[in-house]
C-alpha atoms as a PDB file:
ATOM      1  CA  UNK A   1     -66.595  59.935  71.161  1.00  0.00           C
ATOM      2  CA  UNK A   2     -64.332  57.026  71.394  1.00  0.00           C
ATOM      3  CA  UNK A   3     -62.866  57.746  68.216  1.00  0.00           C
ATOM      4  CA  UNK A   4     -61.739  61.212  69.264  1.00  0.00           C
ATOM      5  CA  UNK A   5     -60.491  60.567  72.651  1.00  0.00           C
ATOM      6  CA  UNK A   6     -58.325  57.811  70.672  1.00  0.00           C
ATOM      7  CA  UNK A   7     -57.156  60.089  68.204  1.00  0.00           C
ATOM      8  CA  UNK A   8     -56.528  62.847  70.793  1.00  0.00           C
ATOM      9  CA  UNK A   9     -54.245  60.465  72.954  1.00  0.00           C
ATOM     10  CA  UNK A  10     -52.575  59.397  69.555  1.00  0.00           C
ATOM     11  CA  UNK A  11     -51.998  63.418  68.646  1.00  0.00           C
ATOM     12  CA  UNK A  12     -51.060  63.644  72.180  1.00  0.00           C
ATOM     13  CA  UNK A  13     -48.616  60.367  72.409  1.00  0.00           C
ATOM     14  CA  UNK A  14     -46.573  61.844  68.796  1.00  0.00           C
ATOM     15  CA  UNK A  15     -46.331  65.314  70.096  1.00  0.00           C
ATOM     16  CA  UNK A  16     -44.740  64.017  73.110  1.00  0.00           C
ATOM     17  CA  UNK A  17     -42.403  61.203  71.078  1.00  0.00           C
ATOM     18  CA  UNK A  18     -41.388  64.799  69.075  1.00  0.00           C
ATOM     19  CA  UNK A  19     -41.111  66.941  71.398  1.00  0.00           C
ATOM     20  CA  UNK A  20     -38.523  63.947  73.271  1.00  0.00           C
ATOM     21  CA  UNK A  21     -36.643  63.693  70.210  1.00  0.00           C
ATOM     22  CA  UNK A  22     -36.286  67.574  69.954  1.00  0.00           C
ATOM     23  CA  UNK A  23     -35.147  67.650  73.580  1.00  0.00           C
ATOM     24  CA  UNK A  24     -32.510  64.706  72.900  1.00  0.00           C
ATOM     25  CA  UNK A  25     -31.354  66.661  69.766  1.00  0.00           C
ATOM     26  CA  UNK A  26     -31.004  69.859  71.860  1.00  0.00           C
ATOM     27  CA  UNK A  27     -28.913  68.462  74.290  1.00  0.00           C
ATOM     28  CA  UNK A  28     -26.599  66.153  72.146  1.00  0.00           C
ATOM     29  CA  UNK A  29     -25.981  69.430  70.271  1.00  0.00           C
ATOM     30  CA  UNK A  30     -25.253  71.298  73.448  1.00  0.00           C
ATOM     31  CA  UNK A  31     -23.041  68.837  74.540  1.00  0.00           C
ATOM     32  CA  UNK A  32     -21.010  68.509  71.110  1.00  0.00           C
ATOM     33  CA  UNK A  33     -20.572  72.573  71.814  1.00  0.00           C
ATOM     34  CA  UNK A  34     -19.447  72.411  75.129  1.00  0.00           C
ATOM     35  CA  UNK A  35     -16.727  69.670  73.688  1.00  0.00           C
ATOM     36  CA  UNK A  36     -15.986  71.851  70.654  1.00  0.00           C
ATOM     37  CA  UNK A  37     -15.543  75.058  72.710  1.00  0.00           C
ATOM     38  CA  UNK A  38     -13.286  72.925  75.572  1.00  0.00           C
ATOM     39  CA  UNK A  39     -11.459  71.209  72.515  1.00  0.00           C
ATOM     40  CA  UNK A  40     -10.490  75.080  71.030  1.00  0.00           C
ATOM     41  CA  UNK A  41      -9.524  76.291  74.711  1.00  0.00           C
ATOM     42  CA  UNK A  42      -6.905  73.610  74.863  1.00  0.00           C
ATOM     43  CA  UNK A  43      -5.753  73.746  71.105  1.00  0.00           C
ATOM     44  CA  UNK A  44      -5.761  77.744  71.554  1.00  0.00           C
ATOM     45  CA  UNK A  45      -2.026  77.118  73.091  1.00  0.00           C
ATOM     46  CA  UNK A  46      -0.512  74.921  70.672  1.00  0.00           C
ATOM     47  CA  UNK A  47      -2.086  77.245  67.667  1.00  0.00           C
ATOM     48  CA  UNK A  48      -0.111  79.929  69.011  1.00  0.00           C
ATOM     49  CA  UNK A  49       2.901  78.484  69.512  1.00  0.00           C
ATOM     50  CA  UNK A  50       2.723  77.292  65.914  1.00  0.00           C
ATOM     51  CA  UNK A  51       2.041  81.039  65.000  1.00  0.00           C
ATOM     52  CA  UNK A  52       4.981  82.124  66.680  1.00  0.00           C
ATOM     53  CA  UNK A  53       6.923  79.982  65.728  1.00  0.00           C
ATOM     54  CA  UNK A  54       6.162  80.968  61.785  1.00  0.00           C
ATOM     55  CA  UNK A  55       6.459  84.673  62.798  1.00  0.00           C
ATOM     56  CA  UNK A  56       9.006  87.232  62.161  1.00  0.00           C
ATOM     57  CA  UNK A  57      10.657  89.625  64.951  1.00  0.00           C
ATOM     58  CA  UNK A  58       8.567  92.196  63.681  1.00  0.00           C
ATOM     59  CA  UNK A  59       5.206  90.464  63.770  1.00  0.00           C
ATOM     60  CA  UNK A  60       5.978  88.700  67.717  1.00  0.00           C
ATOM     61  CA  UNK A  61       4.565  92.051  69.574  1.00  0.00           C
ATOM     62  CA  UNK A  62       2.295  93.341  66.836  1.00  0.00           C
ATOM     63  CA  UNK A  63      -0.774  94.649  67.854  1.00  0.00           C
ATOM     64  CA  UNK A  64      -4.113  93.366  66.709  1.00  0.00           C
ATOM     65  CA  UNK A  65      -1.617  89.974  67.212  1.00  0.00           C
ATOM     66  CA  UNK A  66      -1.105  88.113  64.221  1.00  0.00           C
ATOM     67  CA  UNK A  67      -2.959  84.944  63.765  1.00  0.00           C
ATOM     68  CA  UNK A  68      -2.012  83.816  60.460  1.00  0.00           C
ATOM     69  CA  UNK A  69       2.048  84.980  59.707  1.00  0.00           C
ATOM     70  CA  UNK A  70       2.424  85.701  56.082  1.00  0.00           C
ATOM     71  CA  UNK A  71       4.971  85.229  55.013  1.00  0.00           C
ATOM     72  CA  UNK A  72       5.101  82.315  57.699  1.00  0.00           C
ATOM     73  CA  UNK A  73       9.053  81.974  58.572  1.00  0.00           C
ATOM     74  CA  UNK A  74      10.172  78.861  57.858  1.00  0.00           C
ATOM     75  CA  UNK A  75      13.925  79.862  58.071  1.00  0.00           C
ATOM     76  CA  UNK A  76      13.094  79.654  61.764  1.00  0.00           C
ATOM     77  CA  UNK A  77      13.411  75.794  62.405  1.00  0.00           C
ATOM     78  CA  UNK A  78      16.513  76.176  60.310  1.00  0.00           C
ATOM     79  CA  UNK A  79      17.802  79.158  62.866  1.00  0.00           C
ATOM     80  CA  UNK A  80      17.126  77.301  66.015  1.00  0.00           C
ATOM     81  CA  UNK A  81      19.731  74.809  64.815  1.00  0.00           C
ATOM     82  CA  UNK A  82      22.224  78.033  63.729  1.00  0.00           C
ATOM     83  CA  UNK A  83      21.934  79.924  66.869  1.00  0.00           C
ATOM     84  CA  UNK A  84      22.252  77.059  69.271  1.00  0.00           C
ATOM     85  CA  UNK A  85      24.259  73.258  69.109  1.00  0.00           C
ATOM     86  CA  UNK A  86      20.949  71.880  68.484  1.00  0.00           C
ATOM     87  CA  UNK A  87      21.473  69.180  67.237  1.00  0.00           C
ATOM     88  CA  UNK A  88      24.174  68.096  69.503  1.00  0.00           C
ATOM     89  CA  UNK A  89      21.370  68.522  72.626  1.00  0.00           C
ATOM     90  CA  UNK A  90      19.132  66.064  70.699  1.00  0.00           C
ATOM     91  CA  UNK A  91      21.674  63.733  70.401  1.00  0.00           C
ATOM     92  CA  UNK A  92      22.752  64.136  73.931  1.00  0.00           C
ATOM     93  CA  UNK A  93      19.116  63.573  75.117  1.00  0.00           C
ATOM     94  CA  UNK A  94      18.917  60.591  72.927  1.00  0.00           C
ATOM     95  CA  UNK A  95      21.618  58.968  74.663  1.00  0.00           C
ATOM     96  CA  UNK A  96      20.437  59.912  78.163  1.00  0.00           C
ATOM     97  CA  UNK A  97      17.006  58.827  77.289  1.00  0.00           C
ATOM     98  CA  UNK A  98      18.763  55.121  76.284  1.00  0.00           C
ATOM     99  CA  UNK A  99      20.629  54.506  79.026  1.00  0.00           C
ATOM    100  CA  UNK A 100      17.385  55.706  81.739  1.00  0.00           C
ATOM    101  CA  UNK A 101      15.642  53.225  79.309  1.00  0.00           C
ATOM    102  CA  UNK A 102      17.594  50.594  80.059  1.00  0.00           C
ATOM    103  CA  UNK A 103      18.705  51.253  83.069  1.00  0.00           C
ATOM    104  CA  UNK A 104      14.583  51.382  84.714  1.00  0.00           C
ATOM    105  CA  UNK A 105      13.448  48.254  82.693  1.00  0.00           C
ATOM    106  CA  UNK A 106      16.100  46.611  84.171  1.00  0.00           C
ATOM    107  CA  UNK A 107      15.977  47.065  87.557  1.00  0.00           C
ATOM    108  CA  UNK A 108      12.213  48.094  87.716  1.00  0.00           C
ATOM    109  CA  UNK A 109      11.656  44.149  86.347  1.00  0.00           C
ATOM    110  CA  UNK A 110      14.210  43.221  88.837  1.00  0.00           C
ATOM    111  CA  UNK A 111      12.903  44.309  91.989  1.00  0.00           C
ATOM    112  CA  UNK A 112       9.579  44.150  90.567  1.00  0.00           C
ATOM    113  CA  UNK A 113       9.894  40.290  90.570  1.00  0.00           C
ATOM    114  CA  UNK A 114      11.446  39.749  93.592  1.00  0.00           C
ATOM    115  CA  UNK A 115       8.656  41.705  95.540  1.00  0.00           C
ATOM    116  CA  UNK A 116       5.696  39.936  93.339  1.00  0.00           C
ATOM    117  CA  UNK A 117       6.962  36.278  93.319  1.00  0.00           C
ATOM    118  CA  UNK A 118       9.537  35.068  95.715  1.00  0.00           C
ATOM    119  CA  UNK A 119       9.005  34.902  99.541  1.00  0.00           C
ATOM    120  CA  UNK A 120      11.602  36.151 102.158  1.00  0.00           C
ATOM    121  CA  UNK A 121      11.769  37.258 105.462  1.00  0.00           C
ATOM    122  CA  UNK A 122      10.410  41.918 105.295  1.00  0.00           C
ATOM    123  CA  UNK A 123       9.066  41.523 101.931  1.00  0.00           C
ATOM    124  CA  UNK A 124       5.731  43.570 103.116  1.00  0.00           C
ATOM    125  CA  UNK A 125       8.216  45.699 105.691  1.00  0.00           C
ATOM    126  CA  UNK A 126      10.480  46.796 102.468  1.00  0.00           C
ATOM    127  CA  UNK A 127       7.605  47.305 100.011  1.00  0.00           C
ATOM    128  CA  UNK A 128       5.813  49.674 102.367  1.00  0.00           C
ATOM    129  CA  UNK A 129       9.177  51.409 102.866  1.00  0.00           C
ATOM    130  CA  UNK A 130       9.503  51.764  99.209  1.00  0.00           C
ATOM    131  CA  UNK A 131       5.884  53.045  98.902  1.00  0.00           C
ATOM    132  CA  UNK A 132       6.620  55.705 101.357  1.00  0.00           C
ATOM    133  CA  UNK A 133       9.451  56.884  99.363  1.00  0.00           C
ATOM    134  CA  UNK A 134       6.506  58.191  97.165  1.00  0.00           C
ATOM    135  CA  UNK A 135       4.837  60.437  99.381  1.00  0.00           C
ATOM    136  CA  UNK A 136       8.917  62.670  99.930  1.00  0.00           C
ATOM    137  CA  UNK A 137       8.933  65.429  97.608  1.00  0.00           C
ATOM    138  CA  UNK A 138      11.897  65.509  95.281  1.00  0.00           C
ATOM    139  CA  UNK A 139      13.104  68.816  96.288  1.00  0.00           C
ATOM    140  CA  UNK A 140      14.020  67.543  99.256  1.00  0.00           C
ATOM    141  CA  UNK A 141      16.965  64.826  98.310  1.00  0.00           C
ATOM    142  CA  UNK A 142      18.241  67.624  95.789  1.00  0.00           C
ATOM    143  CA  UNK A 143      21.331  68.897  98.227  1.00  0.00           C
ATOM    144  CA  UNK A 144      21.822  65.736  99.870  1.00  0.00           C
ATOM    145  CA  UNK A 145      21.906  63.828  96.264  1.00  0.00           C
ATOM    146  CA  UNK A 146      24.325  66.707  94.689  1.00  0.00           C
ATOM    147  CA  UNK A 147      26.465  66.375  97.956  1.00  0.00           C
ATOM    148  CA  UNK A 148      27.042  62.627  97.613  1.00  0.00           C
ATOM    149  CA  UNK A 149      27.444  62.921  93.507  1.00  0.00           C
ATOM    150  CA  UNK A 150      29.819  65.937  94.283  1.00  0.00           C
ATOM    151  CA  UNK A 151      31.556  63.920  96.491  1.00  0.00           C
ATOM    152  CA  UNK A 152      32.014  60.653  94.156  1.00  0.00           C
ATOM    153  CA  UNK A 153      33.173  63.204  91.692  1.00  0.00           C
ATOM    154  CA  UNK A 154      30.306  62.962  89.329  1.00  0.00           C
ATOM    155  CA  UNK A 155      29.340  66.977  88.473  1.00  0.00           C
ATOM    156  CA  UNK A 156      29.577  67.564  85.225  1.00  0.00           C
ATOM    157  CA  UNK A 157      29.227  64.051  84.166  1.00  0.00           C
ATOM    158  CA  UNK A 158      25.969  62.284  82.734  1.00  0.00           C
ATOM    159  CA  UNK A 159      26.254  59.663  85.893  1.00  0.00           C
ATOM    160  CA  UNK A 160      24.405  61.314  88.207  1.00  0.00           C
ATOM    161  CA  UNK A 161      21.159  61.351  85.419  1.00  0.00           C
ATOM    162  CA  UNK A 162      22.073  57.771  84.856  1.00  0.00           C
ATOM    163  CA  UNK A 163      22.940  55.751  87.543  1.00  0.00           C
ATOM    164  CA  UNK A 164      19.703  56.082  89.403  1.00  0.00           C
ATOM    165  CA  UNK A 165      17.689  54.421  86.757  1.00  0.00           C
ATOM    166  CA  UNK A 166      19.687  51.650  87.916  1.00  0.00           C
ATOM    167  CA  UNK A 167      18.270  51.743  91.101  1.00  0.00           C
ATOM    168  CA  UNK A 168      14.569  51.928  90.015  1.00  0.00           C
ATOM    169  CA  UNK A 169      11.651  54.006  90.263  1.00  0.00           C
ATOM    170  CA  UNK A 170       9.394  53.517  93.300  1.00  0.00           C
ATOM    171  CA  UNK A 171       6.261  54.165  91.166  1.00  0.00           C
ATOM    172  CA  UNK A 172       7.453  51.976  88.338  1.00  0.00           C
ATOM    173  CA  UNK A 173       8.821  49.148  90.829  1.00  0.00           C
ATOM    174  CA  UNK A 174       5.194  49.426  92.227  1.00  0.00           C
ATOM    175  CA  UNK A 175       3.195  49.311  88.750  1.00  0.00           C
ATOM    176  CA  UNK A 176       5.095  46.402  87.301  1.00  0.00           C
ATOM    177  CA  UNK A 177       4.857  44.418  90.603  1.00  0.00           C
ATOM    178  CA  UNK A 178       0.807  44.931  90.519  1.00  0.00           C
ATOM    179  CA  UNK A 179       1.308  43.406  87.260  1.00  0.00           C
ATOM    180  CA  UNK A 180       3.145  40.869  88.266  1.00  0.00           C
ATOM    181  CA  UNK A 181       0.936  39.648  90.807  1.00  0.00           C
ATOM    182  CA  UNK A 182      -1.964  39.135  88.666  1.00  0.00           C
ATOM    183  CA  UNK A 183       0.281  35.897  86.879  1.00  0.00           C
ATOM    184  CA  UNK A 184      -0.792  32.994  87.941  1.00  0.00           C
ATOM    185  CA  UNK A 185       1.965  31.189  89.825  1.00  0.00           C
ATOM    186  CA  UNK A 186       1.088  27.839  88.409  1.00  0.00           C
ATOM    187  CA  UNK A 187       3.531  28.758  85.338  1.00  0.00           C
ATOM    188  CA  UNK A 188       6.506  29.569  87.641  1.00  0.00           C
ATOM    189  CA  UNK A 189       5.708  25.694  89.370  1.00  0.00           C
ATOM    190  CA  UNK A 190       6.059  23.587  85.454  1.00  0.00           C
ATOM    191  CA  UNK A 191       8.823  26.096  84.802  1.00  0.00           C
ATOM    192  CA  UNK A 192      10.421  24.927  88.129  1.00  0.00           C
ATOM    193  CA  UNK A 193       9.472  21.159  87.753  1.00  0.00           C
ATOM    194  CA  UNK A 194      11.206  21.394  84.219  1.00  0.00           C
ATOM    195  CA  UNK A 195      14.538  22.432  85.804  1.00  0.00           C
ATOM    196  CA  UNK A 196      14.057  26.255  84.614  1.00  0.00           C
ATOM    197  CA  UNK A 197      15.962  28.758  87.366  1.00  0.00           C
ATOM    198  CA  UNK A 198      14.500  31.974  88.647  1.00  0.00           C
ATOM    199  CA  UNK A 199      16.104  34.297  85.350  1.00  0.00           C
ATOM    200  CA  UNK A 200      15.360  31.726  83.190  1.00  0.00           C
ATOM    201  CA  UNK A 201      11.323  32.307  84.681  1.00  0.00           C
ATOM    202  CA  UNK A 202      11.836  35.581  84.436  1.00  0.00           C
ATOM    203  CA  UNK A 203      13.245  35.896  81.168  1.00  0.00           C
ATOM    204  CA  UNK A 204      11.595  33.617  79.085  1.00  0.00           C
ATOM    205  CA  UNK A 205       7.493  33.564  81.199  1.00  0.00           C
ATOM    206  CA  UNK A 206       7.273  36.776  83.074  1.00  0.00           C
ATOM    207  CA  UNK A 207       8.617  39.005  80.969  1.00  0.00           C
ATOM    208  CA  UNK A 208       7.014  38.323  77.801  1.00  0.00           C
ATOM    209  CA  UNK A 209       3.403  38.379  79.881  1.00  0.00           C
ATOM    210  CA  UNK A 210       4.457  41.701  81.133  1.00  0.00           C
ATOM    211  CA  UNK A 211       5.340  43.413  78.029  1.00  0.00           C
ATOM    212  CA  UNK A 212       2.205  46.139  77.999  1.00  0.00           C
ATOM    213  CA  UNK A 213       3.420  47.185  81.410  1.00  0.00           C
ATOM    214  CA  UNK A 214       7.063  47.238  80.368  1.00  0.00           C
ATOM    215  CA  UNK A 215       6.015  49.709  77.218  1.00  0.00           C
ATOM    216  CA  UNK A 216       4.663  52.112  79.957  1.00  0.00           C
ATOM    217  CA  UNK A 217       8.018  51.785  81.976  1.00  0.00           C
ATOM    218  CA  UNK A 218       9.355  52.804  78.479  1.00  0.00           C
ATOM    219  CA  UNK A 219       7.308  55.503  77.686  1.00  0.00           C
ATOM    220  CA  UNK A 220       7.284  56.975  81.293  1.00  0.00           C
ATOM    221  CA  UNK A 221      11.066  56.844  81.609  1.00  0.00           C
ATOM    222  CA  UNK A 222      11.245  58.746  77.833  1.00  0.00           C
ATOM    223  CA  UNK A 223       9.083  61.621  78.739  1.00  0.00           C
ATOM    224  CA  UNK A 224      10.496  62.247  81.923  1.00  0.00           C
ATOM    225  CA  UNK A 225      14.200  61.994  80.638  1.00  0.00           C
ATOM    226  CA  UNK A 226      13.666  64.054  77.712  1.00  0.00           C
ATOM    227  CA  UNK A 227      11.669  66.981  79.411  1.00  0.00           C
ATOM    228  CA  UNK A 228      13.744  66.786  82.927  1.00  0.00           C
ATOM    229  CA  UNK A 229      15.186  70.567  83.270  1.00  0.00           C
ATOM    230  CA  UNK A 230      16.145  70.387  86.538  1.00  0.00           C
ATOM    231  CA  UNK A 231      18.527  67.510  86.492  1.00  0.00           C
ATOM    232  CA  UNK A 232      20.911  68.818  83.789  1.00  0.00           C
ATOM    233  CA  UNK A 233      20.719  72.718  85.385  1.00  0.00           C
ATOM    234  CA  UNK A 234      21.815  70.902  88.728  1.00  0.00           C
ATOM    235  CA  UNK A 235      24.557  68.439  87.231  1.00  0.00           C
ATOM    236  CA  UNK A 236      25.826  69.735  84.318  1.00  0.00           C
ATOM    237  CA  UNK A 237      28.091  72.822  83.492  1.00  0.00           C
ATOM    238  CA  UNK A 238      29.643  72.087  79.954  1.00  0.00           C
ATOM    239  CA  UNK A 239      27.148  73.827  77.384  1.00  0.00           C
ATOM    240  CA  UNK A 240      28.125  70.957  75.273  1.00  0.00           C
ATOM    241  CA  UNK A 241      26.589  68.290  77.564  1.00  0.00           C
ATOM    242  CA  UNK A 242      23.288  70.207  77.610  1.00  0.00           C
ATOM    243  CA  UNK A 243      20.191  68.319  76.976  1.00  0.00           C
ATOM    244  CA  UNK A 244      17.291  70.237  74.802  1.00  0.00           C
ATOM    245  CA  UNK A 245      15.389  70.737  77.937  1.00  0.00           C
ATOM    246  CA  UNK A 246      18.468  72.711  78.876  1.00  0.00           C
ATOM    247  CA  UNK A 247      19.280  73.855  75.794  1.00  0.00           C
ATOM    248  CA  UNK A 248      15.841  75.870  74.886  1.00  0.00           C
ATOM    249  CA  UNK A 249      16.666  78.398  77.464  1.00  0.00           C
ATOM    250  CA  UNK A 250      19.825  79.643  75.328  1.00  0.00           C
ATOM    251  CA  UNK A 251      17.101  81.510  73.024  1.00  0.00           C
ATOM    252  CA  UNK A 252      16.126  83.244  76.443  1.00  0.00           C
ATOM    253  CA  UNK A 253      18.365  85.944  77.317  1.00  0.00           C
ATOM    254  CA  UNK A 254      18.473  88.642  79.958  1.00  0.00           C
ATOM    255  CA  UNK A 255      17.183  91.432  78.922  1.00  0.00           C
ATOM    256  CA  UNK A 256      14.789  89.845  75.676  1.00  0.00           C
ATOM    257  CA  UNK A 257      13.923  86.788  74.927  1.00  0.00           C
ATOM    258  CA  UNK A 258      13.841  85.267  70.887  1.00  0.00           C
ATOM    259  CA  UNK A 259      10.407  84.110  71.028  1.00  0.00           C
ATOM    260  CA  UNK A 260       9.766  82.986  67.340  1.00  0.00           C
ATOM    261  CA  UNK A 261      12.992  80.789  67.712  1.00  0.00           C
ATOM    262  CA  UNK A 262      12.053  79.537  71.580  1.00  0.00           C
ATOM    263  CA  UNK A 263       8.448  78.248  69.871  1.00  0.00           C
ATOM    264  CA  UNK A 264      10.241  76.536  67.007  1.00  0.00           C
ATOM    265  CA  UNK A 265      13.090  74.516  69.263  1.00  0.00           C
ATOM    266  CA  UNK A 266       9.921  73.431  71.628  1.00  0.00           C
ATOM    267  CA  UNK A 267       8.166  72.040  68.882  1.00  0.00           C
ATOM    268  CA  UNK A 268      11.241  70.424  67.338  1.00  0.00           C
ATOM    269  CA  UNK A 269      11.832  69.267  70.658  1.00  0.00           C
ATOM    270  CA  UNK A 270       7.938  68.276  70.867  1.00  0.00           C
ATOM    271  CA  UNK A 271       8.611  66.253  67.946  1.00  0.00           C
ATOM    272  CA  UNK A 272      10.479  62.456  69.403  1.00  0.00           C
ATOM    273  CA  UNK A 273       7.329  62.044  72.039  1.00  0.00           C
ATOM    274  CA  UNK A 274       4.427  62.062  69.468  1.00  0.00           C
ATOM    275  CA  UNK A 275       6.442  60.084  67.636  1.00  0.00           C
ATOM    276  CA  UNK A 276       6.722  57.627  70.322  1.00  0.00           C
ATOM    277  CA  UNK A 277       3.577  58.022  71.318  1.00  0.00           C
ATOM    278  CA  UNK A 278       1.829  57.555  67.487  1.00  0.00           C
ATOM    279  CA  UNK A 279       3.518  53.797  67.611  1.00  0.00           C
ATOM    280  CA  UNK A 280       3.220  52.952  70.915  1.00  0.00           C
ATOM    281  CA  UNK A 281      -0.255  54.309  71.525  1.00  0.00           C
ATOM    282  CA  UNK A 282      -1.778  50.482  70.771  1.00  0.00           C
ATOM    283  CA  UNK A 283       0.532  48.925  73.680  1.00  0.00           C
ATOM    284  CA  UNK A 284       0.516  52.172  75.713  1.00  0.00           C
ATOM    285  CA  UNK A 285      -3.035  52.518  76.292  1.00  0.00           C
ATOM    286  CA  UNK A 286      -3.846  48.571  76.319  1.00  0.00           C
ATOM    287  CA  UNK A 287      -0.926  48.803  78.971  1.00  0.00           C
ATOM    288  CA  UNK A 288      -2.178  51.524  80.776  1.00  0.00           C
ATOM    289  CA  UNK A 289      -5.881  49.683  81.197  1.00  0.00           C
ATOM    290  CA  UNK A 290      -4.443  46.257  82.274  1.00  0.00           C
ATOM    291  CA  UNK A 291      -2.862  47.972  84.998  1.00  0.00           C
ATOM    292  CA  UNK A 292      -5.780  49.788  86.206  1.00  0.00           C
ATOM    293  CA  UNK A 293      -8.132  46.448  85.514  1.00  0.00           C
ATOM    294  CA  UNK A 294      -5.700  44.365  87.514  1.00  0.00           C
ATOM    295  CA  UNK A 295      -3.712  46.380  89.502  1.00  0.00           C
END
């Protein structure tokens, strides 16, 4: 009797080790489905603008749609540049995306310091001004900022899209600042003791430290630069000063719009971000969790 109660707990004990493993197995497969179905809903998009972007006038409106173009239309990336200056809004992007570059890790590291390290009377009284400068909405300095640009003289220039990175980004002043904080002081001390000014501490200790956060100042400042619409609509009236942003809505007229050619300029337009992002990705994200770890 012994004998069978212990091999009926033992029967018992593997069905239910089995039947566990079965359920585990169930559920890491159901799980790898819901990821593969989410993955195809967001890849669904880009699929089709790579379709369309291969497809000929003829085949943009067919009807059942056309998921694989054959031929696929090349000629298309080659048209973009035909139809519209192209090339000339890359290059002006390029250069507006420099000089914001520039402009924000300068100043950003600037102010950035002088909030983290030094001591002076309103420090905490102008950082909480500066945070609330977060929580206005842009569209409401739009009039009043074209007003005093319009005034200076400055419509239909690039200055108005580059002279504020010059002045810094509230969110970016904030983010390197965090970072700055987190450094421990007693470097700034021996740097002092050793006759080193407050640049010199900056340029040759803090800044080096802070070079994760300074790739997401970077990378933040290209994005925004090269996909800002509204900015160049607002500022800029010479069709040969027009960004890419800008420029894609050439292909959009108004009474049809050339589809096949609007997907091909955004993903030649898609193109410098990946980029930046495929060798930046190592600093970016490390970047992005030293921030949140010590922010």
């Amino acid at each position: 009797m012994e004998t069978d109660r212990t091999l009926t707990a033992l029967a018992a004990s593997r069905a239910t080790i089995r039947w566990g493993k079965i359920r585990r197995l169930i559920s890491a497969l159901g799980g790898y489905l819901v990821l593969i179905g989410v993955g195809v809903l967001f890849v669904t998009p880009f699929y089709w603008m790579i379709v369309t972007a291969l497809k000929s006038e003829s085949q943009l409106f067919a009807l059942p749609p056309t998921w694989i173009p054959a031929p696929a239309q090349f000629q298309n990336f080659a048209r973009v540049f035909q139809e519209v200056p192209f090339g000339r809004f890359i290059i002006n992007s390029g250069f507006l995306v420099v000089a914001n570059v520039i402009g924000e890790l300068i100043s950003t590291t600037l102010i950035a310091y002088g909030f983290a390290r030094l001591r002076f009377p309103g420090r905490n009284v102008l950082f909480l001004i500066l945070l609330a400068t977060l929580m206005i909405p842009g569209q409401i300095t739009l009039v009043p900022r074209f007003i005093l640009f319009a005034k200076l003289g400055w419509v239909n220039t690039y200055l108005p899209l580059i002279v504020p990175a010059f002045t810094g980004s509230p969110f970016l002043i904030f983010m390197v600042r965090q970072y700055m904080l987190t450094i421990p002081r007693d470097l700034d001390e021996a740097a002092t003791i050793d006759g080193a000014t407050r640049l010199q501490i900056l340029r040759y200790i803090i800044v080096p430290i802070c070079m994760p956060v300074m790739v997401l100042v970077a990378v933040f400042t290209f994005v925004n630069v090269w996909n800002d619409f509204m900015g160049p609509l607002i500022y800029l009236n010479d069709p040969e000063m027009f960004t890419v942003s800008l420029g894609l809505s050439f292909f959009r007229g108004t009474r049809d719009t050339s589809w096949h050619l609007l997907m091909a300029g955004s993903l030649l337009a898609m193109i410098p971000p990946v980029v930046l992002f495929f060798f930046a990705q190592r600093r970016l994200l490390g970047g992005i969790a030293s921030v949140s770890i010590k922010g």
